[in-house]
Protein backbone atom coordinates (compact mmCIF):
# COMPACT_ATOMS: atom_id res chain seq x y z
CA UNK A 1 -95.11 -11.93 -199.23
CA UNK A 2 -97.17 -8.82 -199.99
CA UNK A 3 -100.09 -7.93 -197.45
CA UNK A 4 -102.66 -5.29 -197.35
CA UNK A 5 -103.57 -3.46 -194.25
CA UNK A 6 -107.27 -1.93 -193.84
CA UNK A 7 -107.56 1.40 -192.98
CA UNK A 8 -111.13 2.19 -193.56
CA UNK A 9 -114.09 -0.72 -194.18
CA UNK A 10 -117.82 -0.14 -195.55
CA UNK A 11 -119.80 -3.23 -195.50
CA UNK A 12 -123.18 -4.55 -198.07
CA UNK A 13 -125.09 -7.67 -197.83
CA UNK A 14 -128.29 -8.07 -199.75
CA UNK A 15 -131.08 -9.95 -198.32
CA UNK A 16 -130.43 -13.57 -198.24
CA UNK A 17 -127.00 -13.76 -199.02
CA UNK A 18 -124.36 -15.69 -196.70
CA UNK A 19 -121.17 -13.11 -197.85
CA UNK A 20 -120.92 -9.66 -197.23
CA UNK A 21 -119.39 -7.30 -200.12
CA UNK A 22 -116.70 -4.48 -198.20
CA UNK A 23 -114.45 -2.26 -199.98
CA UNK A 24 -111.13 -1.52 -198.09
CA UNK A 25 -109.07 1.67 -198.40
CA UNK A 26 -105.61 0.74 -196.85
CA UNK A 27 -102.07 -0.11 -197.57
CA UNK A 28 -100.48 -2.69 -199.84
CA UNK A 29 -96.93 -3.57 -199.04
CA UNK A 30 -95.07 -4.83 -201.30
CA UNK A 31 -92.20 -7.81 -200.91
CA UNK A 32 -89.53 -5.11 -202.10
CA UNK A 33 -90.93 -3.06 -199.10
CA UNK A 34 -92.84 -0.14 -201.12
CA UNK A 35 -96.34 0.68 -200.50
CA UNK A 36 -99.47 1.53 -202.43
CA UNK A 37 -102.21 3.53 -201.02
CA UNK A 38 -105.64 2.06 -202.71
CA UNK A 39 -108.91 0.10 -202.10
CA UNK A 40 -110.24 -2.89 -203.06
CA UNK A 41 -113.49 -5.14 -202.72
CA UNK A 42 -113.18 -8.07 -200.85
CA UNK A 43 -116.03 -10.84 -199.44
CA UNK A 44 -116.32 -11.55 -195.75
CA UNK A 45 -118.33 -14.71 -194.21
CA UNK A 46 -120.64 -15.34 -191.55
CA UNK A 47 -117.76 -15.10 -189.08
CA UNK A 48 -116.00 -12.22 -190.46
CA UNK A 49 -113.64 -13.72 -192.03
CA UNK A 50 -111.87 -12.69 -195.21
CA UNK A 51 -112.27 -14.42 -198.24
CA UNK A 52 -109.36 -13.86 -200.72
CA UNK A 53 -110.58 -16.35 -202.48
CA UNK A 54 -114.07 -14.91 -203.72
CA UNK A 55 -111.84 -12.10 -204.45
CA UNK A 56 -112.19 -12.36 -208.31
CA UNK A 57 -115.98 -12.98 -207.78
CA UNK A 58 -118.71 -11.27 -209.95
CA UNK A 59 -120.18 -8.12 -208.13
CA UNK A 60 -123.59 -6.73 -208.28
CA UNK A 61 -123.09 -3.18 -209.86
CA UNK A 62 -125.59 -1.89 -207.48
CA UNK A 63 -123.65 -3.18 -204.08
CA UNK A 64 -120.72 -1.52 -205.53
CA UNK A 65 -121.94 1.82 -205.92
CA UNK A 66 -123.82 1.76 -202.06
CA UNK A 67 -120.35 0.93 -200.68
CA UNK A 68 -118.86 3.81 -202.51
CA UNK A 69 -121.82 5.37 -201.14
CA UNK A 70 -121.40 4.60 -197.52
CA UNK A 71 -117.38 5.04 -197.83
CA UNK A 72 -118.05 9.00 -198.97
CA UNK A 73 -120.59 9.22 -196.01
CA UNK A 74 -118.15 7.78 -193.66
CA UNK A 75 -115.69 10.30 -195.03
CA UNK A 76 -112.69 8.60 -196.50
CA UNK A 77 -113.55 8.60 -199.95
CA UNK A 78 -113.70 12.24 -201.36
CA UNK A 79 -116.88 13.13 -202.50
CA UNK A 80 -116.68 14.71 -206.07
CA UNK A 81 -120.44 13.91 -206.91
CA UNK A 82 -123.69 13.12 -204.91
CA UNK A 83 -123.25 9.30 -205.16
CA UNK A 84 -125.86 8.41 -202.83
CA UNK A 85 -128.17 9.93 -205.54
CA UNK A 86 -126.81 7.10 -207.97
CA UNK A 87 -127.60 3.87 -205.21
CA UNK A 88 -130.64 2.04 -205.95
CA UNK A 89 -131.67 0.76 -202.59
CA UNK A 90 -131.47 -3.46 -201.68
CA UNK A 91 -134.00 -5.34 -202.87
């Protein structure tokens, strides 16, 4: 079975919401045993738990572009623009 490792982890929860939004950068190994590099956005619940299956959930633009935000500040996404100029702040 394929599995993806995390190798980096920014975190958004706007106010009064139960699941937190995180994009991973990590690893995804495949069953043939190759590997992708790449990122994806996953939920996470009160616990910290993973939720693969909110996976395919609808995500607020906005939360998307602070974690890409907060990934370039924590420096493991390369910074080609100023993205932080782009975020809109929580409401």
């Amino acid at each position: 079975m394929a599995y993806f490792v995390i190798l980096h982890e920014v975190t958004d929860q706007a106010a009064g919401q139960v699941y937190q939004l995180c994009l991973h950068k990590g690893i995804l190994h495949h069953d043939d045993g190759t590997q992708d590099m790449g990122f994806r956005l996953m939920y996470r619940d009160a616990t910290g738990k993973l939720l693969s299956h909110r996976g395919q959930a609808l995500f607020d633009p906005a939360a998307v572009l602070r974690l890409f935000a907060k990934a370039v500040e924590a420096g493991w996404l390369g910074s080609s623009t100023n993205v932080t100029s782009l975020v809109p702040e929580p409401a």
